[in-house]
N, C-alpha and C. Protein backbone atom coordinates (compact mmCIF):
# COMPACT_ATOMS: atom_id res chain seq x y z
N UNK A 1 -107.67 210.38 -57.98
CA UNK A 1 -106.52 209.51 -57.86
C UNK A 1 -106.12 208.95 -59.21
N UNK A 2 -106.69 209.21 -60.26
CA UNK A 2 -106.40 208.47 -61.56
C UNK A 2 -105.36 209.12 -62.27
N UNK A 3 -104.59 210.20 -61.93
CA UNK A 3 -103.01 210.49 -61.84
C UNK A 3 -102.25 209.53 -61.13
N UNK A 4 -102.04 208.74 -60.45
CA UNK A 4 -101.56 207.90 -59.49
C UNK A 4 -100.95 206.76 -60.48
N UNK A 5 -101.44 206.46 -61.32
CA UNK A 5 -100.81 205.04 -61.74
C UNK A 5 -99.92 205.10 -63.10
N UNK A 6 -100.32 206.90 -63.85
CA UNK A 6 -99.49 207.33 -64.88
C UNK A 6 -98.11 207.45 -64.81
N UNK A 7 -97.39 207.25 -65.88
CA UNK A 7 -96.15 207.34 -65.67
C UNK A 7 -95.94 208.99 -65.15
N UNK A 8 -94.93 209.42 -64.63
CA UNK A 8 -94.12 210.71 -64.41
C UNK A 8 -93.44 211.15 -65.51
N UNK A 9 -93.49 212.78 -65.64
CA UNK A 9 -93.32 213.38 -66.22
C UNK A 9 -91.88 213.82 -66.23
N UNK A 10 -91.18 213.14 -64.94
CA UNK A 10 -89.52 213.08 -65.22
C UNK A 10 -89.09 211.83 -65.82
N UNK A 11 -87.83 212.31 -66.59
CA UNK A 11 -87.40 211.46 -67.67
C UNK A 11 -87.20 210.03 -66.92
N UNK A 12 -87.23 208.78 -67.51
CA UNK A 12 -87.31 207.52 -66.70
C UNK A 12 -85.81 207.05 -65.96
N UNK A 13 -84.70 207.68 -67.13
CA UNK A 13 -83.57 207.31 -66.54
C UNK A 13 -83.12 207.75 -64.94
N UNK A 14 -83.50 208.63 -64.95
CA UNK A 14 -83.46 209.37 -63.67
C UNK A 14 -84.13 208.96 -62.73
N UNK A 15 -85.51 208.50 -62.91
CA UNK A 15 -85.86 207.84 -62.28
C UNK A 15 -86.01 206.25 -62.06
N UNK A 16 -85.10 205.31 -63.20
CA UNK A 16 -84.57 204.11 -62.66
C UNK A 16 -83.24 204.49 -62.14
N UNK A 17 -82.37 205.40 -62.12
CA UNK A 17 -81.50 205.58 -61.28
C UNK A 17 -81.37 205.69 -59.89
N UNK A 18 -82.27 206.68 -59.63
CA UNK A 18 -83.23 206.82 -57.95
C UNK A 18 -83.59 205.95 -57.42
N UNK A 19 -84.42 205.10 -58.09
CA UNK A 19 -84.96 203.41 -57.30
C UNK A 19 -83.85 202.26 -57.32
N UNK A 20 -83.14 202.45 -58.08
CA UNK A 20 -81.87 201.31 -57.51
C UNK A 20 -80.80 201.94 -56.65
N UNK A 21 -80.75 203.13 -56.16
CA UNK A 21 -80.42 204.08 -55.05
C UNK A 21 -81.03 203.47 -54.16
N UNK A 22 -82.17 203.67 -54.03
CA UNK A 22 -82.92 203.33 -53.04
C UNK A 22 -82.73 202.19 -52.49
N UNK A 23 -82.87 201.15 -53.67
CA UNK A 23 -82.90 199.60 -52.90
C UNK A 23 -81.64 199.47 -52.34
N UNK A 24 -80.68 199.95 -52.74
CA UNK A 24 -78.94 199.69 -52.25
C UNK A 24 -78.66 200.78 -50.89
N UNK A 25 -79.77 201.68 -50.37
CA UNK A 25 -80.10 202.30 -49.10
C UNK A 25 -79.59 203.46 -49.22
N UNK A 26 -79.35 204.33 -50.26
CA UNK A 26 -78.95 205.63 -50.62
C UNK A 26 -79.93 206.48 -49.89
N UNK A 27 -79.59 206.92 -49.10
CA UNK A 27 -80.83 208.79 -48.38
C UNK A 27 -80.88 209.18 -49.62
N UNK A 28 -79.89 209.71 -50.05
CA UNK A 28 -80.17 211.15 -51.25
C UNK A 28 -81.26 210.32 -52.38
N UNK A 29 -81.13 209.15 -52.70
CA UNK A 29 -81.63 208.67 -53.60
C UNK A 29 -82.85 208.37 -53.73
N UNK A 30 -83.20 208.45 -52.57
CA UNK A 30 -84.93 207.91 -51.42
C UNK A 30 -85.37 209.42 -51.85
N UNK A 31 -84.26 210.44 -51.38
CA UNK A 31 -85.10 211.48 -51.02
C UNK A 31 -85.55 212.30 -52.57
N UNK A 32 -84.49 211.61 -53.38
CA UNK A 32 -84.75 212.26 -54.78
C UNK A 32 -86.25 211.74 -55.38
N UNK A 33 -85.91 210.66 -55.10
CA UNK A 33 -87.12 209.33 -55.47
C UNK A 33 -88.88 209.95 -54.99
N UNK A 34 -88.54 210.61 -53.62
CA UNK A 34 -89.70 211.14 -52.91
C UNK A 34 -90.08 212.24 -53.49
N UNK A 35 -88.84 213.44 -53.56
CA UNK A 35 -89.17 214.39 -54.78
C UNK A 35 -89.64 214.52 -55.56
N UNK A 36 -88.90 213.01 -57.00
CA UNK A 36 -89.54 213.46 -58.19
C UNK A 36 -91.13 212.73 -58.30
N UNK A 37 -91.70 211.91 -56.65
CA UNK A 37 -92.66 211.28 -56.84
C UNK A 37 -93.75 211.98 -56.13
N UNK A 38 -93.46 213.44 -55.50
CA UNK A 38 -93.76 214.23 -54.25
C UNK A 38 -95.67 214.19 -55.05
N UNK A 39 -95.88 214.47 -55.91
CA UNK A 39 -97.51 215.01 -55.95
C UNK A 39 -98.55 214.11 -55.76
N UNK A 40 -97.48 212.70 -56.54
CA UNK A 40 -98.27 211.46 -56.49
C UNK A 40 -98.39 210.27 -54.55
N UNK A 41 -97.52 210.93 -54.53
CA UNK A 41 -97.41 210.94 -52.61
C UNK A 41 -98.41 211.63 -51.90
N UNK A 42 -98.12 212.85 -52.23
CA UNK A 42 -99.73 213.71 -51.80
C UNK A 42 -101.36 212.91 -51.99
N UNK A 43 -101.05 212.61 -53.66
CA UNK A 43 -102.01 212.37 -54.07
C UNK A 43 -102.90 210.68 -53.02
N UNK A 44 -102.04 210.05 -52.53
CA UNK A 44 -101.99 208.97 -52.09
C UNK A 44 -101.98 209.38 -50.51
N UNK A 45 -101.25 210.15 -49.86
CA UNK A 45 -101.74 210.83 -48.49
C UNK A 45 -103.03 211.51 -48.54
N UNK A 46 -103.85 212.12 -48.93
CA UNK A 46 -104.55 212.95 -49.21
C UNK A 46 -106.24 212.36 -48.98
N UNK A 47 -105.96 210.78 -49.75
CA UNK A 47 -107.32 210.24 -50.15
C UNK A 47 -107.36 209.29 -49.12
N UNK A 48 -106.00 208.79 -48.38
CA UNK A 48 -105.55 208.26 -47.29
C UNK A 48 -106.42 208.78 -45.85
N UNK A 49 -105.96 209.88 -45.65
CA UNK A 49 -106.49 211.04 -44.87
C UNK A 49 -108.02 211.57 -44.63
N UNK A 50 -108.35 212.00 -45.95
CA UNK A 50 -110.17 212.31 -46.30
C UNK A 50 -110.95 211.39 -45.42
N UNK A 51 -110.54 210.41 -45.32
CA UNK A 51 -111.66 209.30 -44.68
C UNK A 51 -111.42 209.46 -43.26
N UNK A 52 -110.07 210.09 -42.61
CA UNK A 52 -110.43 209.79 -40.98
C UNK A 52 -109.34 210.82 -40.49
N UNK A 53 -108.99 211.66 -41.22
CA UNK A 53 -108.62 212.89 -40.65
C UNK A 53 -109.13 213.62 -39.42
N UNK A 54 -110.39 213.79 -39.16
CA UNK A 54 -110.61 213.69 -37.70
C UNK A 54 -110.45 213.32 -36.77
N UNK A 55 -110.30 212.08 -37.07
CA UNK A 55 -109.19 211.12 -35.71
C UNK A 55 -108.20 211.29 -35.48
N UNK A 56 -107.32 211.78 -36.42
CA UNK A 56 -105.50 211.67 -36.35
C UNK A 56 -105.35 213.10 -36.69
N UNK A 57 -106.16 214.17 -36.97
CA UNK A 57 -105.64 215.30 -37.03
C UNK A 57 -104.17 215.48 -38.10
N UNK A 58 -104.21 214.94 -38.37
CA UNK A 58 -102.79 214.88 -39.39
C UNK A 58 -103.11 215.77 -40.34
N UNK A 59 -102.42 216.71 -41.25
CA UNK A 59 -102.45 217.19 -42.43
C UNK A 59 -101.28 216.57 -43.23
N UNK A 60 -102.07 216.39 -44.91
CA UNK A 60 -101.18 215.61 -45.67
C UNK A 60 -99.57 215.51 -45.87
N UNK A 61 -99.49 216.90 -45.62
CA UNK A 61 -97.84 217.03 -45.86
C UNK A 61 -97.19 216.10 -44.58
N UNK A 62 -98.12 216.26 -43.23
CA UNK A 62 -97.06 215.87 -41.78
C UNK A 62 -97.49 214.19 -42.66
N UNK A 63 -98.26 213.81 -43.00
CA UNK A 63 -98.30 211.97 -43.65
C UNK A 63 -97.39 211.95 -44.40
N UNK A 64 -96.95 212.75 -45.38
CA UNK A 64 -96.23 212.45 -46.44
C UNK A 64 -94.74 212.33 -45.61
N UNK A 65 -94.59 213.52 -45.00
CA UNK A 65 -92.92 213.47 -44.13
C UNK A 65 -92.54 212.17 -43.56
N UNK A 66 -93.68 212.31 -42.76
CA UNK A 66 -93.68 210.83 -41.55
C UNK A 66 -93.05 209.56 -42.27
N UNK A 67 -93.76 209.41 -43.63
CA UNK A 67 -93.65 208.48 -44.48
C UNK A 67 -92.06 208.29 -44.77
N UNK A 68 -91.77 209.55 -45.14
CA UNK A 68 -90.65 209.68 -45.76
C UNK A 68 -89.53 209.21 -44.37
N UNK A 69 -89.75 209.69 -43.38
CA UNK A 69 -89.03 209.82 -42.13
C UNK A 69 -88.83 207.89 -42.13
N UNK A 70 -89.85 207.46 -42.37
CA UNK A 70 -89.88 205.99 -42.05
C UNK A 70 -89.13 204.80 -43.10
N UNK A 71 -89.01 205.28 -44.08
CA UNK A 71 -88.84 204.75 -45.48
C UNK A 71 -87.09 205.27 -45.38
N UNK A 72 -86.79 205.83 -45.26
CA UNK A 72 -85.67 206.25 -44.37
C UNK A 72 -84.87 205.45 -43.66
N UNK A 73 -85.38 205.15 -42.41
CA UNK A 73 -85.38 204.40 -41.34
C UNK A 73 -84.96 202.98 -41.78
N UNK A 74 -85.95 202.36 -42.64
CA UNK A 74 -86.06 201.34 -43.16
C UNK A 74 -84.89 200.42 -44.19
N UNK A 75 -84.05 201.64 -44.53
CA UNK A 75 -82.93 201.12 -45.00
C UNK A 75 -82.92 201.17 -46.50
N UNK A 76 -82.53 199.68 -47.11
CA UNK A 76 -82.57 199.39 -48.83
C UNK A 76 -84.28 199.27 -48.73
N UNK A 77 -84.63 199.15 -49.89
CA UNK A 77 -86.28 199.31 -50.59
C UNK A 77 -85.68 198.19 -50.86
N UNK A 78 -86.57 196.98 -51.01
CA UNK A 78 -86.76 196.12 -51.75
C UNK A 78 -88.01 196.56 -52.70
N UNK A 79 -87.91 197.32 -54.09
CA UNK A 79 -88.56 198.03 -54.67
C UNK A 79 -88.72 197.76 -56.16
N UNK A 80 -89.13 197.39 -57.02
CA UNK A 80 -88.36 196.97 -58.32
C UNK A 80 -88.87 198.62 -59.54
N UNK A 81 -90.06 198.58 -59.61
CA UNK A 81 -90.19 200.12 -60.28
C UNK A 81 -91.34 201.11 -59.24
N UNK A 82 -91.25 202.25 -60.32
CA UNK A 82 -92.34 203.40 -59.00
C UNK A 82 -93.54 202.86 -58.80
N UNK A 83 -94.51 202.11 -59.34
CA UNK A 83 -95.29 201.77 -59.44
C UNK A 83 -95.36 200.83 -57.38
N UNK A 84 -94.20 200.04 -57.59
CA UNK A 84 -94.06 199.31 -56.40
C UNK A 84 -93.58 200.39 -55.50
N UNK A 85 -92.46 201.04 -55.78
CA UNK A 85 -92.34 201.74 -54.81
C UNK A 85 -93.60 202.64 -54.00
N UNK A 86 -94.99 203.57 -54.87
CA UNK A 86 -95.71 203.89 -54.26
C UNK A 86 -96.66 202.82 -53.56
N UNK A 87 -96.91 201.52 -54.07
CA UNK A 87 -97.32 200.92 -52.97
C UNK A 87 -97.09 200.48 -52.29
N UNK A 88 -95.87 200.68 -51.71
CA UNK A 88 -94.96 200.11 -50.32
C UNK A 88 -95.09 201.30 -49.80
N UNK A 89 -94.92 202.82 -50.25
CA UNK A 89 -95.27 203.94 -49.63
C UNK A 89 -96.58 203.77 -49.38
N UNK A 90 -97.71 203.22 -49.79
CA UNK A 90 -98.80 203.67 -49.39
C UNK A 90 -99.05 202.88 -48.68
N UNK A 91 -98.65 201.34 -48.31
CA UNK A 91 -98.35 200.44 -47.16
C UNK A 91 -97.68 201.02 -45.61
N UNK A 92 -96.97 201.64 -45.75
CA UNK A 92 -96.39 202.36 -44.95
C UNK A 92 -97.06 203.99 -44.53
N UNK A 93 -97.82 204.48 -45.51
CA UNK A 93 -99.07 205.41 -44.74
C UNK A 93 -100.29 204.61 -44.28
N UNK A 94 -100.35 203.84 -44.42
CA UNK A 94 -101.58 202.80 -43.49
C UNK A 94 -100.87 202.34 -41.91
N UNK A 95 -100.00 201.69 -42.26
CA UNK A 95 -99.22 201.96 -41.18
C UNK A 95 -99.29 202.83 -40.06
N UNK A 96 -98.49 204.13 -40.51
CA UNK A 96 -98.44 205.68 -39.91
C UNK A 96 -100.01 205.55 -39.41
N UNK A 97 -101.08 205.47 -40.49
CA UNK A 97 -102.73 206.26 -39.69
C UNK A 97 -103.11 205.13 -38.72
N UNK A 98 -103.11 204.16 -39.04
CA UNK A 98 -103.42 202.96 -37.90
C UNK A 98 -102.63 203.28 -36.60
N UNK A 99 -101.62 203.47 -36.35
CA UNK A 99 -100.89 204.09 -35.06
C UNK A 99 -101.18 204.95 -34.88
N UNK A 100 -101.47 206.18 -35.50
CA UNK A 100 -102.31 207.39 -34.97
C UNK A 100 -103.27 206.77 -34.35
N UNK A 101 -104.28 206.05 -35.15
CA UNK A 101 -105.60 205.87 -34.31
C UNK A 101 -105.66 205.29 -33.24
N UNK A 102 -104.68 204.26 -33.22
CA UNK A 102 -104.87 203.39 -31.73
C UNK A 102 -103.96 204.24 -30.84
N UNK A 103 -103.43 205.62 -31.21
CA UNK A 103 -103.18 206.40 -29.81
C UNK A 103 -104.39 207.39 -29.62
N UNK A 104 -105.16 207.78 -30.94
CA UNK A 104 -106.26 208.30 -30.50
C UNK A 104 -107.35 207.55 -29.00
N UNK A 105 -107.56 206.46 -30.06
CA UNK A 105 -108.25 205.74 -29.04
C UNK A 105 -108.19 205.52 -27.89
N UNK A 106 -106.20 205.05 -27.38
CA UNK A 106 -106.15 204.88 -25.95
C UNK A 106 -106.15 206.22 -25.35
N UNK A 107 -105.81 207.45 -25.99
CA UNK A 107 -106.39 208.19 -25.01
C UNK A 107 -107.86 208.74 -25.10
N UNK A 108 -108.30 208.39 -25.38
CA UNK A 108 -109.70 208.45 -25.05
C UNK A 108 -110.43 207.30 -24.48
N UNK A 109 -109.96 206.53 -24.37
CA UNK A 109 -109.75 205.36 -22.93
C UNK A 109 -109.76 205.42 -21.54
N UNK A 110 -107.79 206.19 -21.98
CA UNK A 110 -107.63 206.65 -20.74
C UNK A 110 -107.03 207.98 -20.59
N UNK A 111 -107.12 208.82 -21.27
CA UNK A 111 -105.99 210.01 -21.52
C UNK A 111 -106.58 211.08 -21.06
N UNK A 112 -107.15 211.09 -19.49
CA UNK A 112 -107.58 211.82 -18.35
C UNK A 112 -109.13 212.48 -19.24
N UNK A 113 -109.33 212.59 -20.54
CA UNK A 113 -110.65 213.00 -20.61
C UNK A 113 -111.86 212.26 -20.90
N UNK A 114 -112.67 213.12 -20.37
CA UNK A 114 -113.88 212.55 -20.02
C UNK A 114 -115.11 212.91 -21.34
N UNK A 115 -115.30 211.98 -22.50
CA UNK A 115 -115.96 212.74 -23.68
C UNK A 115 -117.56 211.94 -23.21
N UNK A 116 -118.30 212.72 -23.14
CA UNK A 116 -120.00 213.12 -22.86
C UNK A 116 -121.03 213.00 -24.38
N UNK A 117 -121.79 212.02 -23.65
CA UNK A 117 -122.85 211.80 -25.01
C UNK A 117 -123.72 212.29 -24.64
N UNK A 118 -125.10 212.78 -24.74
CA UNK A 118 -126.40 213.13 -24.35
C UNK A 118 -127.49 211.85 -24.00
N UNK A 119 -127.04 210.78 -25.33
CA UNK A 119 -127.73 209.67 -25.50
C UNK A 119 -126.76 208.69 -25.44
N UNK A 120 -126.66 207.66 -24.93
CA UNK A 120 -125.25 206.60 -24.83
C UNK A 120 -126.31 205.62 -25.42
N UNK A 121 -126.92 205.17 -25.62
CA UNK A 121 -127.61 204.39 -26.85
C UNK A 121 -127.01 204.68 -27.70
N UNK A 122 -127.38 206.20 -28.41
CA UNK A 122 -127.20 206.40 -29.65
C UNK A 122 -125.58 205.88 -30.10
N UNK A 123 -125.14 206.64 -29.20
CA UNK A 123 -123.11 205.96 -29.21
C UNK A 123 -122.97 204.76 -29.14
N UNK A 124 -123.51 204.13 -28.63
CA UNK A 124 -123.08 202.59 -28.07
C UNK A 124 -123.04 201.78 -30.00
N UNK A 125 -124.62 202.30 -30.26
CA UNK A 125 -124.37 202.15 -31.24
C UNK A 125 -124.22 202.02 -32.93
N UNK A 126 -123.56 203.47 -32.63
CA UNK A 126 -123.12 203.81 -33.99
C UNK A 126 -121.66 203.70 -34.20
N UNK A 127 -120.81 202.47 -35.14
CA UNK A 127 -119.25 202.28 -35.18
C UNK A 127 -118.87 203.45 -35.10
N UNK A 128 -117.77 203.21 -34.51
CA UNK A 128 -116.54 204.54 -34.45
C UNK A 128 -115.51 204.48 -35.57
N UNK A 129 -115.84 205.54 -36.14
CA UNK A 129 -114.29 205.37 -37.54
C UNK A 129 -113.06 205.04 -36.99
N UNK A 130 -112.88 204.76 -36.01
CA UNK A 130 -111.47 204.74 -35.68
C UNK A 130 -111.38 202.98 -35.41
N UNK A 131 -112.35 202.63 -34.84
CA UNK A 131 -112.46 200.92 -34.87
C UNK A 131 -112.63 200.47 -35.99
N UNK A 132 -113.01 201.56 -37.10
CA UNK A 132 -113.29 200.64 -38.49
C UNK A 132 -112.09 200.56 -39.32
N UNK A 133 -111.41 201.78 -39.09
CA UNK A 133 -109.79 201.70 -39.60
C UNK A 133 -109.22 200.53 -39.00
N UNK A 134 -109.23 200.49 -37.70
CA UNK A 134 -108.27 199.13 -37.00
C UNK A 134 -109.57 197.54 -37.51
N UNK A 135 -110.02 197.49 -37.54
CA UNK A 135 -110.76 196.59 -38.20
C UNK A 135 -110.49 196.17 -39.69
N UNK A 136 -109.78 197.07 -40.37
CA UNK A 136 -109.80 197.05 -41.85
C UNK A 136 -108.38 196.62 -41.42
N UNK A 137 -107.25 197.16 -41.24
CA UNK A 137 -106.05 196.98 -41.04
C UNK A 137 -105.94 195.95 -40.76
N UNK A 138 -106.57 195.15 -39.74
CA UNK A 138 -106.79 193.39 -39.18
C UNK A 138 -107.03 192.37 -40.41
N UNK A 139 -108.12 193.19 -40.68
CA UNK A 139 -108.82 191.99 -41.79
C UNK A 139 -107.75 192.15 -43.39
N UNK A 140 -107.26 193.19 -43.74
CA UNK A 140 -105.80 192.78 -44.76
C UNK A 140 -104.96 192.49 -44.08
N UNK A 141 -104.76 191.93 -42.54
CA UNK A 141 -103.48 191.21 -42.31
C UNK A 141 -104.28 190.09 -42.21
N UNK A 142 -105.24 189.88 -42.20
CA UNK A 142 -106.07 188.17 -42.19
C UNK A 142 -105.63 188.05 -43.87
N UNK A 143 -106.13 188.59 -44.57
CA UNK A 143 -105.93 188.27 -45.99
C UNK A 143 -104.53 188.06 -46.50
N UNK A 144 -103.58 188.69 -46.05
CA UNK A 144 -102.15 188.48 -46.15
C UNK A 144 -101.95 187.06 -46.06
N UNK A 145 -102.21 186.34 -44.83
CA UNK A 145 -102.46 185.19 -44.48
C UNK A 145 -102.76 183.97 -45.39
N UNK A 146 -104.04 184.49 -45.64
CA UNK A 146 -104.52 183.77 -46.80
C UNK A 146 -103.79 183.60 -48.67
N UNK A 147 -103.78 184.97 -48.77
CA UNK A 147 -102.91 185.50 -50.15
C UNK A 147 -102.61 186.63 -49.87
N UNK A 148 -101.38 186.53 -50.16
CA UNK A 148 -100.47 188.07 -49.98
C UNK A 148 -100.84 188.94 -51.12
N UNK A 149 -100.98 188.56 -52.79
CA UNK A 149 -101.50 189.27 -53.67
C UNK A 149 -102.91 190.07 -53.45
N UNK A 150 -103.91 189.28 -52.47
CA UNK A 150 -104.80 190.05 -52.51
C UNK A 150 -104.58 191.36 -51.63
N UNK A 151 -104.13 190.95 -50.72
CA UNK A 151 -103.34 192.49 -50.10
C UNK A 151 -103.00 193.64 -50.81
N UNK A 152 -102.07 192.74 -52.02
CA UNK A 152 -101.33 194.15 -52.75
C UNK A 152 -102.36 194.53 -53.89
N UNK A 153 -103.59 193.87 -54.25
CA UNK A 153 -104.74 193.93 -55.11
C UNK A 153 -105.30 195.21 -54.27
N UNK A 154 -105.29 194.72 -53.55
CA UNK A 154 -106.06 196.04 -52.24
C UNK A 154 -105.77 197.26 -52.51
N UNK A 155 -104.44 197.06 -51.68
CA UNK A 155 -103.69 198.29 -51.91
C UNK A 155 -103.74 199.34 -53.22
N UNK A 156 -103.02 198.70 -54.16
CA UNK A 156 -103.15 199.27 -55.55
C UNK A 156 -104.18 199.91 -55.64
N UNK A 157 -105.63 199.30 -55.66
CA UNK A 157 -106.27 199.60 -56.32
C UNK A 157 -107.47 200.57 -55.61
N UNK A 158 -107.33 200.30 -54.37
CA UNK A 158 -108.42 201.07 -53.09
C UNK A 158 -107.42 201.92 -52.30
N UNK A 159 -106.06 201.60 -52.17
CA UNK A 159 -105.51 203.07 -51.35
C UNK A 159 -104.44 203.92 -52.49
N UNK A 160 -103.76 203.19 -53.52
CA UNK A 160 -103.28 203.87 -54.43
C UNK A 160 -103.92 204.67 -56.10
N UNK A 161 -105.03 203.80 -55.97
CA UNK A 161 -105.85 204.19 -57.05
C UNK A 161 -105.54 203.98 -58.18
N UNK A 162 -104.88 202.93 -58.51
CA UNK A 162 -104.44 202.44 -59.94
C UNK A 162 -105.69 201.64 -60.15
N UNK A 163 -105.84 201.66 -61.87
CA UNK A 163 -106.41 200.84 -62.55
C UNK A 163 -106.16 199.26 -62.73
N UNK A 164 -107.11 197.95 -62.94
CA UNK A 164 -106.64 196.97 -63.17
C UNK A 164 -106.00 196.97 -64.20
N UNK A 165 -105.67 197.35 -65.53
CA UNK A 165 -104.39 197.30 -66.49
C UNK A 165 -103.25 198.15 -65.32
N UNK A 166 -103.17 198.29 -65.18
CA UNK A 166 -101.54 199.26 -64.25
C UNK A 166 -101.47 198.02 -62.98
N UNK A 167 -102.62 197.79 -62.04
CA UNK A 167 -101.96 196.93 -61.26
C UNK A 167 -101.76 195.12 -61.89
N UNK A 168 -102.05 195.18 -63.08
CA UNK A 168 -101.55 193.91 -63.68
C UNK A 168 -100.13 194.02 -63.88
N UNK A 169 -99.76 194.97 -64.96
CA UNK A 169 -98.55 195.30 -65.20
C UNK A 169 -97.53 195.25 -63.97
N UNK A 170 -97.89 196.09 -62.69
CA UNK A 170 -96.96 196.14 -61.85
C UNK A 170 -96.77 194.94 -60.53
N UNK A 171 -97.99 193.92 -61.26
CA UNK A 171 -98.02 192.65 -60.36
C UNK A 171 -97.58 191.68 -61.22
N UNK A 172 -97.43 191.55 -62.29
CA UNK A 172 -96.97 191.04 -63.50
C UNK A 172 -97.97 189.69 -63.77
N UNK A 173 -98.83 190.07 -63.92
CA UNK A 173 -100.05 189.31 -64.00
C UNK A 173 -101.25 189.93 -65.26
N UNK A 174 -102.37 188.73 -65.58
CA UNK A 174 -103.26 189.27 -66.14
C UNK A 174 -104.13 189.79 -65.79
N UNK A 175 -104.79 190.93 -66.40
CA UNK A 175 -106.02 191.44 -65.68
C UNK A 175 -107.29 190.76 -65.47
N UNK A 176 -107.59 189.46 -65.78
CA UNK A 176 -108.21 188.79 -65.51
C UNK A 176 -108.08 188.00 -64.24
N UNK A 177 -106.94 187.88 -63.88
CA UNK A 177 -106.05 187.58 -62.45
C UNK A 177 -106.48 188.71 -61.36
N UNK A 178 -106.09 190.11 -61.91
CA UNK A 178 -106.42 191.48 -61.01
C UNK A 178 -107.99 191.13 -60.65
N UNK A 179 -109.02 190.93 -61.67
CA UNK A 179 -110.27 191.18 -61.28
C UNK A 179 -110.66 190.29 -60.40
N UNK A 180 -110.29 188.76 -60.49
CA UNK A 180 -110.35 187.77 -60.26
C UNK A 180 -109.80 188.14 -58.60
N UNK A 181 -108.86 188.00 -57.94
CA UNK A 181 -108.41 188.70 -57.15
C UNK A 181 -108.74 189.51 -56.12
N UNK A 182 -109.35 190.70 -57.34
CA UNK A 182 -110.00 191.86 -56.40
C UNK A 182 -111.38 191.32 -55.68
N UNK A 183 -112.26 190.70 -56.42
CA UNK A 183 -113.36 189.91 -56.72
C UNK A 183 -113.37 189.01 -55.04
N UNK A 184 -112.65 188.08 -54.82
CA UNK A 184 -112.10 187.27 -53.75
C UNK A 184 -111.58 187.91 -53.07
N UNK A 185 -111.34 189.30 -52.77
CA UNK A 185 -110.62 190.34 -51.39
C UNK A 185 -111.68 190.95 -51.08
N UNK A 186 -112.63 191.31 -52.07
CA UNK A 186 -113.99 192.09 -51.31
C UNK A 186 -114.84 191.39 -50.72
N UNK A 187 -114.70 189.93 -51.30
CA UNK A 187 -115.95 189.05 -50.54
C UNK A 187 -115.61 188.93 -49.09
N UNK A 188 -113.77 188.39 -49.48
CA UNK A 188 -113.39 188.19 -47.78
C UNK A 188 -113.68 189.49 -46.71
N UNK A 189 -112.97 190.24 -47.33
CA UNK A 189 -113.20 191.61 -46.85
C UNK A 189 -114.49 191.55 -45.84
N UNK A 190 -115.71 191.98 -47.16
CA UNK A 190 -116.97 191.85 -46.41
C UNK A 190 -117.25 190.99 -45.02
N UNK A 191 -117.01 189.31 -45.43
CA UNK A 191 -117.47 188.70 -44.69
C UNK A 191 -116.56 188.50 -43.09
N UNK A 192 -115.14 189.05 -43.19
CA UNK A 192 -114.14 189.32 -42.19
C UNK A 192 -114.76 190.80 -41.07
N UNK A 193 -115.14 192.21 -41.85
CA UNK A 193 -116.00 193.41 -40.98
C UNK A 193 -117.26 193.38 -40.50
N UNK A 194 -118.32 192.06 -41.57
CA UNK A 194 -118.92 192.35 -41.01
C UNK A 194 -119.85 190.56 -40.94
N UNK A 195 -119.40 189.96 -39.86
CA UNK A 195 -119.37 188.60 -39.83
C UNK A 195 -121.44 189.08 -39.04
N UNK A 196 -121.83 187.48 -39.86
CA UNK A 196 -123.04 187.44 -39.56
C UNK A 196 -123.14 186.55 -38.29
């Protein structure tokens, strides 16, 4: 993921042209925007995915579309550079996999099949990745709550894969702030999944 937070290799004008497209609700401009940002989208679906692709069956490209399909939908970007724009995209693929999972789940609830353990101890209890995704998703909307920056500390830096110099810059803060930050989202974190 440490491609993720570098600038692009298309010229910038073009691409501050595209993002104020975007925010003013241009399609073509979204879709150019998605284009010239398409690998680093992957790159951000991809590592998204690795962790619970078994649950949602998704392959990266149907995440990346979906995304796009939604961002779409959504109208103007309130977006200021790419940097923000991929983490509102990658806000919006958390999104997308969290609704996958909680349709995984209800049908396997209730979605007429019947899945068979040998040992129901052993199941009972070992977490299910799919409760730990909706568990994680909960506990950064608890943190939102608390501080919205640590959210986007999150984000950046655990689903987009930027460095603390890049998510300073694009939070407009010091990196002593980022660490500081990150520092106070993992504790909560921790003590929110896995309460004593």
């Amino acid at each position: 993921m440490g491609g993720v937070g570098r600038r692009s290799s298309e010229p910038m004008p073009e691409l501050a042209s595209l993002l104020e497209g975007a925010r003013q609700g241009d399609r073509e401009a979204l879709g150019g925007l998605v284009s010239v940002l398409y690998a680093e989208f992957r790159q951000i679906a991809h590592a998204r995915l690795r962790r619970i692709a078994p649950m949602t069956l998704v392959e990266t490209t149907v995440l990346v579309n979906e995304t796009y399909l939604r961002l779409v939908r959504t109208g103007e970007l309130a977006v200021s550079d790419r940097t923000h724009f991929l983490a509102y995209a990658a806000r919006v693929m958390r999104s997308i996999i969290v609704d996958l999972v909680r349709e995984r789940m209800a049908e396997r609830r209730g979605g007429g099949r019947n899945e068979v353990t040998l040992d129901t101890a052993i199941a009972d209890s070992v977490p299910s990745p799919a409760s730990e995704i909706i568990a994680v998703n909960e506990a950064l909307e608890s943190l939102a709550a608390i501080d919205p920056r640590l959210v986007q500390v999150v984000e950046l830096r655990y689903f987009v894969g930027l460095t603390e110099p890049e998510i300073a810059g694009a939070l407009g803060m010091s990196e002593r702030t980022v660490r500081r930050l990150w520092e106070k989202a993992r504790v909560l974190l921790r003590a929110t999944l896995r309460p004593d």
